[in-house]
C-alpha atoms as a PDB file:
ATOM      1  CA  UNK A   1       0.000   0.000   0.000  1.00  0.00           C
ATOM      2  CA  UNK A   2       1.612   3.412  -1.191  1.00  0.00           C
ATOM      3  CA  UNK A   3       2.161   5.540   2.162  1.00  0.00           C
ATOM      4  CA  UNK A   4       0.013   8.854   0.474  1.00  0.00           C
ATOM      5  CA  UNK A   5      -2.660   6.390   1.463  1.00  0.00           C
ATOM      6  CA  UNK A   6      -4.187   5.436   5.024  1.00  0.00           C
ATOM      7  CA  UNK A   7      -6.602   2.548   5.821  1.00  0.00           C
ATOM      8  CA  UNK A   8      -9.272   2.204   8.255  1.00  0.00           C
ATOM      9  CA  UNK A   9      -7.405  -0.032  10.241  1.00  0.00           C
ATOM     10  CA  UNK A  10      -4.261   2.386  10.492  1.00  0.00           C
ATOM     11  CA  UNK A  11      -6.785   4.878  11.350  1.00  0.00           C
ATOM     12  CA  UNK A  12      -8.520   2.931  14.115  1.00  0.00           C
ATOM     13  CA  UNK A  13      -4.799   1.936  14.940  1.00  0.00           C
ATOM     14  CA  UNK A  14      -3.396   4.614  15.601  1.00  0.00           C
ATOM     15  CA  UNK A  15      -6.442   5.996  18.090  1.00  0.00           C
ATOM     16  CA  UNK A  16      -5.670   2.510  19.612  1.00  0.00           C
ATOM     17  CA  UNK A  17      -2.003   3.525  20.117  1.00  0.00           C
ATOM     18  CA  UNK A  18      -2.869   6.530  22.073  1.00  0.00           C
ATOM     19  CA  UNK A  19      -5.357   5.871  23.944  1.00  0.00           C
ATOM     20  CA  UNK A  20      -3.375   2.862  25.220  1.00  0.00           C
ATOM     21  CA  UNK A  21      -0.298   4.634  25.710  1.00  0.00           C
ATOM     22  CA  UNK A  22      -1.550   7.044  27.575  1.00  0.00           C
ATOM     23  CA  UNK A  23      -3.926   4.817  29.589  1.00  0.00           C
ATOM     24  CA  UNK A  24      -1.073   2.466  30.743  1.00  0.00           C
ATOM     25  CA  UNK A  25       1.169   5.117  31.240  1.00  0.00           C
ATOM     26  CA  UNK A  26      -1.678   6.646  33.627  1.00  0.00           C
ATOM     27  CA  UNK A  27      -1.324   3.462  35.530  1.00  0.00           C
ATOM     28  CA  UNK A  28       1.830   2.340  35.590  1.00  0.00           C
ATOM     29  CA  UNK A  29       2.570   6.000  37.287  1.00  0.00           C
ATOM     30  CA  UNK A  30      -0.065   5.681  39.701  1.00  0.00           C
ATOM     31  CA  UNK A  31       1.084   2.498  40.894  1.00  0.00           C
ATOM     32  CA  UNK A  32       4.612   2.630  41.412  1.00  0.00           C
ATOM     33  CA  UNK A  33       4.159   6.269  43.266  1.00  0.00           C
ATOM     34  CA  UNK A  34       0.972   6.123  44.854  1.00  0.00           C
ATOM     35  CA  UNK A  35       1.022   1.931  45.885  1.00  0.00           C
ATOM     36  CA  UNK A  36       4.657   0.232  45.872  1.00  0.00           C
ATOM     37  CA  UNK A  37       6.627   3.965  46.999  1.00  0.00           C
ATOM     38  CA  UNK A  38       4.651   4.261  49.917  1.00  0.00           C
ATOM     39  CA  UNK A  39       4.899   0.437  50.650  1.00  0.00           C
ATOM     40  CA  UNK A  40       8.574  -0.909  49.843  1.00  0.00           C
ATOM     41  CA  UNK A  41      11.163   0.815  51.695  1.00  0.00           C
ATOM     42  CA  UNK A  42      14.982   0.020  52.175  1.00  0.00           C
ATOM     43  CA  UNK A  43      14.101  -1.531  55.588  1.00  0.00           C
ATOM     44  CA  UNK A  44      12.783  -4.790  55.484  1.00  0.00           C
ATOM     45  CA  UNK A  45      10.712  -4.890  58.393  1.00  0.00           C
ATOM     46  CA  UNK A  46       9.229  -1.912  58.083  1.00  0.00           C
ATOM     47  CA  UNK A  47       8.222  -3.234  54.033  1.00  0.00           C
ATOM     48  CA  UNK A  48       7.058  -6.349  55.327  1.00  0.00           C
ATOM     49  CA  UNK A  49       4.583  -4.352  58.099  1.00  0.00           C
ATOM     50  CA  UNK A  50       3.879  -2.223  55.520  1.00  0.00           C
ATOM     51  CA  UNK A  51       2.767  -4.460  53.091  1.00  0.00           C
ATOM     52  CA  UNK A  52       0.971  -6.666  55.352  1.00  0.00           C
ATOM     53  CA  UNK A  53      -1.216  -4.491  56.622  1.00  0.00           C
ATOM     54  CA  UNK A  54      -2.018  -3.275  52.874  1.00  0.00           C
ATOM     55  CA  UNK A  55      -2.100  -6.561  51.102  1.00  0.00           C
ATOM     56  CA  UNK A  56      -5.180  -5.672  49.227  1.00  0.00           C
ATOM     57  CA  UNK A  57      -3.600  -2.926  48.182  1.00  0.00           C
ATOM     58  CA  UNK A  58      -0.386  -4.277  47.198  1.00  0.00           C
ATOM     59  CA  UNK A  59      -2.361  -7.063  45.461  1.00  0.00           C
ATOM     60  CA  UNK A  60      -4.197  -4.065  43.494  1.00  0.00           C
ATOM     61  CA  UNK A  61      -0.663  -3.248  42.143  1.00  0.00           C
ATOM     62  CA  UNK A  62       0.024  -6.145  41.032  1.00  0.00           C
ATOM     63  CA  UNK A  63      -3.077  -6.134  39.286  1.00  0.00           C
ATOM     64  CA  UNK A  64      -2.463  -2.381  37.814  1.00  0.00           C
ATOM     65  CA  UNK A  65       1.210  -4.143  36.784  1.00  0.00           C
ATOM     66  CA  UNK A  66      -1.042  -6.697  34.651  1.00  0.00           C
ATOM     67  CA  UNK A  67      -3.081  -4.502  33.195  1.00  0.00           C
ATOM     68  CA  UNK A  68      -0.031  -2.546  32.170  1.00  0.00           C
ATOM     69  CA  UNK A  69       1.253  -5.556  30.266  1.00  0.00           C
ATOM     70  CA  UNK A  70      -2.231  -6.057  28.406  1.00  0.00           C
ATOM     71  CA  UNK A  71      -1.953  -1.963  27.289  1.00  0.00           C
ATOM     72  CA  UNK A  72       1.391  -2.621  25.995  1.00  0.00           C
ATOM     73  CA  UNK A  73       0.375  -5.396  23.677  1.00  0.00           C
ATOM     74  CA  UNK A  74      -2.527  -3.408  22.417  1.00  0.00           C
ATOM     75  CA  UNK A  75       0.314  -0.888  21.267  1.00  0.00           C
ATOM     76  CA  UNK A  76       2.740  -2.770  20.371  1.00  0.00           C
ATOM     77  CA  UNK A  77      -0.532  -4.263  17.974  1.00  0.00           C
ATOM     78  CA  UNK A  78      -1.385  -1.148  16.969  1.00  0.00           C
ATOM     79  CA  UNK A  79       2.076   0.278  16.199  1.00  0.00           C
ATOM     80  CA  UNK A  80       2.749  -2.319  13.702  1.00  0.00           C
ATOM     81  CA  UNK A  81      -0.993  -1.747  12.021  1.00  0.00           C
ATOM     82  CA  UNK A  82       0.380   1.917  11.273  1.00  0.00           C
ATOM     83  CA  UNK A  83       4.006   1.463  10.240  1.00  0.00           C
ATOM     84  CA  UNK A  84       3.421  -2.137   8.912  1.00  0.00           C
ATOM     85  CA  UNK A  85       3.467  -0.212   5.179  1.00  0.00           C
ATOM     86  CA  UNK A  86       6.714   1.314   5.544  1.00  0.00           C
ATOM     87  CA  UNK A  87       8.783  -1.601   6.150  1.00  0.00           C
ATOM     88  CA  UNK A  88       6.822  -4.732   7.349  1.00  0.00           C
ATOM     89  CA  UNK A  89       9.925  -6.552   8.836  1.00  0.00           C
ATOM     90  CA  UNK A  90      11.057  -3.501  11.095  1.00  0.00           C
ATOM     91  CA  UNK A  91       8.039  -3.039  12.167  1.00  0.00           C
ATOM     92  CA  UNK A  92       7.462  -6.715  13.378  1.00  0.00           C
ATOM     93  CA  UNK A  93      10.936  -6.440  14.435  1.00  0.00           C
ATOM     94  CA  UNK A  94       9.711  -3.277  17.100  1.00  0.00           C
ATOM     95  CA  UNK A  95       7.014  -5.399  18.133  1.00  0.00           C
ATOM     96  CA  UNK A  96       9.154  -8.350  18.965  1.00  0.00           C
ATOM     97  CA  UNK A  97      11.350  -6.017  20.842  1.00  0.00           C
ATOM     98  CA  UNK A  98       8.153  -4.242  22.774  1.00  0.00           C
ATOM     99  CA  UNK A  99       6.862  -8.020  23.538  1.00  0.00           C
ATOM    100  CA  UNK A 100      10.188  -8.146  25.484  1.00  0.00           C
ATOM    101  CA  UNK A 101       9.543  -4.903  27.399  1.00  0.00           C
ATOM    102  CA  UNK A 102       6.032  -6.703  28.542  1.00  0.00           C
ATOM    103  CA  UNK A 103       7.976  -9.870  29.124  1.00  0.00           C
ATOM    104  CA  UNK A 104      10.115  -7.966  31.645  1.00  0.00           C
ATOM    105  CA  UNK A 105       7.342  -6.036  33.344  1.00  0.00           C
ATOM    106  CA  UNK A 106       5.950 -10.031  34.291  1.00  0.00           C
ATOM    107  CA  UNK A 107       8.994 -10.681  35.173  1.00  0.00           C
ATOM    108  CA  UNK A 108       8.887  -7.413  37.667  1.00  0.00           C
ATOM    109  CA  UNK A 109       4.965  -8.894  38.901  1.00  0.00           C
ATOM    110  CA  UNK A 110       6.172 -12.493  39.468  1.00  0.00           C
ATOM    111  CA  UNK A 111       8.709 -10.873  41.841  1.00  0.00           C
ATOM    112  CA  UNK A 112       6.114  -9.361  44.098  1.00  0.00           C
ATOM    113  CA  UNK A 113       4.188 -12.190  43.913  1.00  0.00           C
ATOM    114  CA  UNK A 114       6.975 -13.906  45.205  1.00  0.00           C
ATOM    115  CA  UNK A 115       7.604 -11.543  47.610  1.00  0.00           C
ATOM    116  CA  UNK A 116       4.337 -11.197  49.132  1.00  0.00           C
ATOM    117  CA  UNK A 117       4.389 -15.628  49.430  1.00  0.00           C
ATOM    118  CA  UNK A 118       7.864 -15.554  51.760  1.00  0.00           C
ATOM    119  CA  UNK A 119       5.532 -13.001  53.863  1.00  0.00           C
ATOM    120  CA  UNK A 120       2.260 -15.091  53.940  1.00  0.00           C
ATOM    121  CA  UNK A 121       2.820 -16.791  56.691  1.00  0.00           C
ATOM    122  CA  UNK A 122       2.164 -20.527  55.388  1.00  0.00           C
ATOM    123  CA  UNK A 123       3.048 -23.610  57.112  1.00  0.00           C
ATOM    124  CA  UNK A 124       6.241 -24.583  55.169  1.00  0.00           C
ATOM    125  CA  UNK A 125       8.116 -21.267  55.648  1.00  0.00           C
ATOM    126  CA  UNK A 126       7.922 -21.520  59.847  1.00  0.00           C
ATOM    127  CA  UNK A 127      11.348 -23.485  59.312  1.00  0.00           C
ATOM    128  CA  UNK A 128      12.745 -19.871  58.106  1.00  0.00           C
ATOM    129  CA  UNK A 129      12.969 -16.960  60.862  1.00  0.00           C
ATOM    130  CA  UNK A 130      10.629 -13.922  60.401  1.00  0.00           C
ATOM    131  CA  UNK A 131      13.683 -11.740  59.675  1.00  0.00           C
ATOM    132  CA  UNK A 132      14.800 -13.919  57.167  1.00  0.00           C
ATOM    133  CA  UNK A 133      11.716 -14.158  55.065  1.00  0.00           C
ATOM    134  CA  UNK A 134      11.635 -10.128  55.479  1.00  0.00           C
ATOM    135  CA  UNK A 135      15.066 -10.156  54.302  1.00  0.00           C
ATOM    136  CA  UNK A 136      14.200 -12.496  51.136  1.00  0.00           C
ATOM    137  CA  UNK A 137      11.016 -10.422  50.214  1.00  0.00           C
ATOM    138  CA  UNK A 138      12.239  -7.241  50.265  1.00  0.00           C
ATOM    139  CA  UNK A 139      14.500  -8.648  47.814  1.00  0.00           C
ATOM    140  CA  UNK A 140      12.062 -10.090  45.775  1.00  0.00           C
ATOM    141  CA  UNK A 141      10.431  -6.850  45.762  1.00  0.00           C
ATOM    142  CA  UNK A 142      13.888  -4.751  44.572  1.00  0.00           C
ATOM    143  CA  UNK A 143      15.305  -7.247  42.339  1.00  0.00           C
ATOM    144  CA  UNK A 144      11.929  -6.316  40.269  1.00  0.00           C
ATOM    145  CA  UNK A 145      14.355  -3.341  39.290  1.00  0.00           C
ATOM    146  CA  UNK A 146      17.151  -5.325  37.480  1.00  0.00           C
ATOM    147  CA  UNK A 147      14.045  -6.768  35.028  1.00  0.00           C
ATOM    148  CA  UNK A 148      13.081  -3.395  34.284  1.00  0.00           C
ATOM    149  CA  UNK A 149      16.508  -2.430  33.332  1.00  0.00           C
ATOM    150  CA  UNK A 150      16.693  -5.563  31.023  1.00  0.00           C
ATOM    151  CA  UNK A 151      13.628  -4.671  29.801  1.00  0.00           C
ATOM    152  CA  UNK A 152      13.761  -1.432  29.046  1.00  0.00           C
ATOM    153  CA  UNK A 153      17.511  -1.674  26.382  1.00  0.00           C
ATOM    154  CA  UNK A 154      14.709  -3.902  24.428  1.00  0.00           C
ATOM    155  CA  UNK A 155      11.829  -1.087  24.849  1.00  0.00           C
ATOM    156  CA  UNK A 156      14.127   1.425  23.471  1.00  0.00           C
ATOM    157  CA  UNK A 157      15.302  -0.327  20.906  1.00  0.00           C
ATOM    158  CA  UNK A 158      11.898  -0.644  20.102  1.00  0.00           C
ATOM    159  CA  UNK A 159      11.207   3.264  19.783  1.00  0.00           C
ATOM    160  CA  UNK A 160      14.468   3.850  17.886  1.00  0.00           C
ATOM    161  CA  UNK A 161      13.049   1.705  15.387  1.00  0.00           C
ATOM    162  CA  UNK A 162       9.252   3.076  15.441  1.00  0.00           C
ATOM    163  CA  UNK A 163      11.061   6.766  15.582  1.00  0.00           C
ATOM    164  CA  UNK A 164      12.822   5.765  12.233  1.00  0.00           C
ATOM    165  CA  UNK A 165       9.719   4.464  10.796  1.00  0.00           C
ATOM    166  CA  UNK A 166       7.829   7.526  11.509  1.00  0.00           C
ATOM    167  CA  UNK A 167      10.187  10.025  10.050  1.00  0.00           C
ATOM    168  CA  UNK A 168      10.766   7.231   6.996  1.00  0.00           C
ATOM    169  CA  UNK A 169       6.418   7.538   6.527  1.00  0.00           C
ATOM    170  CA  UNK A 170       5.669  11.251   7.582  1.00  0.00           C
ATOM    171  CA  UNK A 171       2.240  10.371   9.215  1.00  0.00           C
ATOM    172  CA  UNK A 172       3.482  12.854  11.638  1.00  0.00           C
ATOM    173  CA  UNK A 173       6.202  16.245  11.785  1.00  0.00           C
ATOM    174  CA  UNK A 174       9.504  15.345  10.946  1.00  0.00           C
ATOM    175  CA  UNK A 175      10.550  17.190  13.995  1.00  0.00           C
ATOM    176  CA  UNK A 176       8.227  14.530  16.267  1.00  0.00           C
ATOM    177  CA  UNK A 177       9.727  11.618  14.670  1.00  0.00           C
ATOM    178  CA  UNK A 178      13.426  13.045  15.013  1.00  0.00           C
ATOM    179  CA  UNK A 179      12.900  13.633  18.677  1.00  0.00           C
ATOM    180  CA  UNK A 180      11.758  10.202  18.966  1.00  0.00           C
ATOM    181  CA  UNK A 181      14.640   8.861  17.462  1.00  0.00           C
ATOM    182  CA  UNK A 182      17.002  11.119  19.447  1.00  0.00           C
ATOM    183  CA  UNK A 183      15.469  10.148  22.975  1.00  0.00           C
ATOM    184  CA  UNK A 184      14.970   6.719  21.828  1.00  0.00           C
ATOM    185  CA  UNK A 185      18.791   6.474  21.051  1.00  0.00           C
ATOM    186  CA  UNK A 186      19.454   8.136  24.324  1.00  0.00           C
ATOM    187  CA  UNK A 187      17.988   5.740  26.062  1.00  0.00           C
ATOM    188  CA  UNK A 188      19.743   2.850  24.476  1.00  0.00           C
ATOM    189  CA  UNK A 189      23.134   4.302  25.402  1.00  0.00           C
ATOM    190  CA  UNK A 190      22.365   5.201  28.941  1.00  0.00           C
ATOM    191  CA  UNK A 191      21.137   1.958  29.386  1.00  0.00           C
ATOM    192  CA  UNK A 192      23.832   0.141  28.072  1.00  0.00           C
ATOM    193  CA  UNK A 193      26.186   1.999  29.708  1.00  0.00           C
ATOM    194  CA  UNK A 194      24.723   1.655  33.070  1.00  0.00           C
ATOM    195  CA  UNK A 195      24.762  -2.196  32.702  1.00  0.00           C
ATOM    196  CA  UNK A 196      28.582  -1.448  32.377  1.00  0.00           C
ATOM    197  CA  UNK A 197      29.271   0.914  34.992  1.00  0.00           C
ATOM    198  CA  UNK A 198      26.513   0.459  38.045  1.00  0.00           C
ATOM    199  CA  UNK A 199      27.728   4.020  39.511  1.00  0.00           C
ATOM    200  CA  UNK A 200      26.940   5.389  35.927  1.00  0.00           C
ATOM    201  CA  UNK A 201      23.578   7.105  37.940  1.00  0.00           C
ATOM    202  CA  UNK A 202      25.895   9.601  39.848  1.00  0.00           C
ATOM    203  CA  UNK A 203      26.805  11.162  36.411  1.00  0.00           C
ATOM    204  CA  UNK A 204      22.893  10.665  34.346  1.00  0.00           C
ATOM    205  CA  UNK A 205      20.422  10.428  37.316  1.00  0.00           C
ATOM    206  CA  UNK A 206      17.810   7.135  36.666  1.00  0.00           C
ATOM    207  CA  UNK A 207      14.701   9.357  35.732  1.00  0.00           C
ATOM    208  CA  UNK A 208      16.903  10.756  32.863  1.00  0.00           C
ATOM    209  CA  UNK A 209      17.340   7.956  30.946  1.00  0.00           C
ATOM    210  CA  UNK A 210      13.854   7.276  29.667  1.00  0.00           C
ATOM    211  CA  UNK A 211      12.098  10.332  30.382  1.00  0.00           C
ATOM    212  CA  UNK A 212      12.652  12.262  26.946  1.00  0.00           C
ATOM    213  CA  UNK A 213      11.371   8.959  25.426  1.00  0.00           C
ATOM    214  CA  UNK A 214       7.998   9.102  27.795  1.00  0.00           C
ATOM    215  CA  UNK A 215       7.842  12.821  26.809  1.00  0.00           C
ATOM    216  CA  UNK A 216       7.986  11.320  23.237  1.00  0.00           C
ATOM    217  CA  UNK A 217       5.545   8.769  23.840  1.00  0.00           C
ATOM    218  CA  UNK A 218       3.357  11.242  25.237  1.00  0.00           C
ATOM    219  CA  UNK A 219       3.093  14.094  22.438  1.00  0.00           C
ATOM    220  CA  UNK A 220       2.723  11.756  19.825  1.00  0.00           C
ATOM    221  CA  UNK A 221      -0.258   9.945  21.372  1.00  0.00           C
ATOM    222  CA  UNK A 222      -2.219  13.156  21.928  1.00  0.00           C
ATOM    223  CA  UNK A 223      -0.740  14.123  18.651  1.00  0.00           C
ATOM    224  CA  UNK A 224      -2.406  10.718  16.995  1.00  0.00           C
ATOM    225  CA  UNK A 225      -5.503  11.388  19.062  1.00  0.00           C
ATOM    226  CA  UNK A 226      -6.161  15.084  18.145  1.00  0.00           C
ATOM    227  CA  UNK A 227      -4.720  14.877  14.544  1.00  0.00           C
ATOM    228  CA  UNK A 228      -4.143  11.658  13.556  1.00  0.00           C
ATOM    229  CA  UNK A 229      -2.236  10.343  10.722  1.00  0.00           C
ATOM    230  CA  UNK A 230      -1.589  12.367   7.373  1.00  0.00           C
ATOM    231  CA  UNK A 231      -0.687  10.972   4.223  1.00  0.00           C
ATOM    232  CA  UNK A 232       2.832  10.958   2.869  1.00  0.00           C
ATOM    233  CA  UNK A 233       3.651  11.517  -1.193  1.00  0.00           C
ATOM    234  CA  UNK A 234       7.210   8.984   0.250  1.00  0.00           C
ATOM    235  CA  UNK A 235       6.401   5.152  -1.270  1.00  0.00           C
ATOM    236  CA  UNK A 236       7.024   2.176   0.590  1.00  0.00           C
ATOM    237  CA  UNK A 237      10.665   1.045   1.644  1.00  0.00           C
ATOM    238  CA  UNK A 238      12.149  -1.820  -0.214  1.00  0.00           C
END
C-alpha cells in the first residue's frame, strides 16, 4: 500500500495507540508512586509491616502491573498496524522487541508475587525466621528493578526503530519523529552503559534515561488522538 494512502485499520490503529499509551502510562505511574513507593522501603521490616497491613492494596498493584502488560500489547498491535506499510519486517521487528519490554514487566509482577508468598505466613516457611523471610522479600520486591533495566535496552530499541519508521512515513512532523529517534537512542546508550558501569547514575540520574522517550511517547499519542495520521507523497521502503 503506497504511504500517500491510510486505511481504516491504520486509522482505528493509531487511536488505539494513544489511547493505550496514555492509559497504561496513567497506571503504571499511579502504581509505582501512589502503591509500591509508599509500601517498599529500604528496611525490610518496616516493608514487610507495611505491606501486610495493605495486602489488598499491594495485590491491586500487582493487578495495575497486569493490566499494564495487556496496554502494551494493544500498542505494540497497533504500532505495527500503522508502520506495517513502511517496512513490514522492522516493524514486526519493534514489536518483537516491545513483547520483550512486557515480558520484563511479568517478570517485575512475578517478583512481588513472590515476595508477598515468603511473607504469607504458610506452614512450610515456619522453618525460616521472620527476619529472614523479610530479608528475602524485600529482595524479591527490589530485584523487580534489574528486570526493568533488562527490559527497558529492548523497549528502546523498540522506539528507535518506530522513531525511524515515523520520520521514513511522515504520518506525523519530521521534527516529532526526530525527537523520537534522538530520545529513543538516548535511552539505548544510557542503558547500556549503566549495565557497564553500576555508579553510571551519579553522572545521568535514573529518571533521565527514559524520560525524553515518555515525553515522546506522550506528544505523539495526543498528537495521533487530536490529529491523527496524514498521508505521505514517500512510497514504501524496499
Amino acid at each position: 500500500m503506497p504511504l500517500d494512502t491510510i486505511d481504516d485499520a491504520q486509522r482505528k490503529a493509531a487511536k488505539a495507540a494513544g489511547w493505550s499509551y496514555l492509559v497504561t502510562f496513567f497506571i503504571v505511574v499511579y502504581v509505582n508512586f501512589a502503591i509500591f513507593a509508599r509500601l517498599i522501603t529500604n528496611n525490610a521490616a518496616e516493608t514487610a509491616r507495611n505491606v501486610l497491613s495493605h495486602e489488598r492494596l499491594f495485590r491491586a498493584g500487582i493487578a495495575g502491573f497486569i493490566v499494564y502488560c495487556v496496554g502494551i500489547v494493544v500498542l505494540l498491535t497497533a504500532l505495527y498496524v500503522i508502520l506495517r506499510p513502511v517496512s513490514r519486517g522492522l516493524a514486526l521487528l519493534a514489536a518483537l522487541w516491545r513483547l520483550v519490554w512486557v515480558l520484563a514487566w511479568l517478570g517485575v509482577t512475578f517478583k512481588l508475587f513472590e515476595g508477598l508468598r515468603f511473607l504469607s505466613g504458610s506452614d512450610y516457611l515456619q522453618a525460616l525466621e521472620p527476619q529472614r523471610l523479610q530479608a528475602l522479600a524485600r529482595l524479591d520486591f527490589g530485584s523487580g528493578y534489574d528486570y526493568y533495566y533488562v527490559g527497558l535496552l529492548f523497549n528502546s530499541l523498540a522506539s528507535t526503530l518506530c522513531g525511524y519508521l515515523w520520520l521514513k512515513s511522515r504520518y506525523v512532523p519530521r521534527w516529532l519523529a526526530v525527537f523520537g529517534v534522538v530520545s529513543s537512542v538516548w535511552c539505548v546508550a544510557c542503558t547500556v552503559i549503566f549495565y557497564i558501569f553500576p555508579h553510571f547514575d551519579n553522572v545521568v540520574n535514573l529518571w533521565w534515561f527514559d524520560t525524553p522517550m515518555a515525553i515522546f511517547d506522550i506528544v505523539l499519542s495526543v498528537w495521533l488522538l487530536v490529529r491523527g495520521l496524514r498521508p505521505s507523497e514517500q512510497r514504501k521502503l524496499g
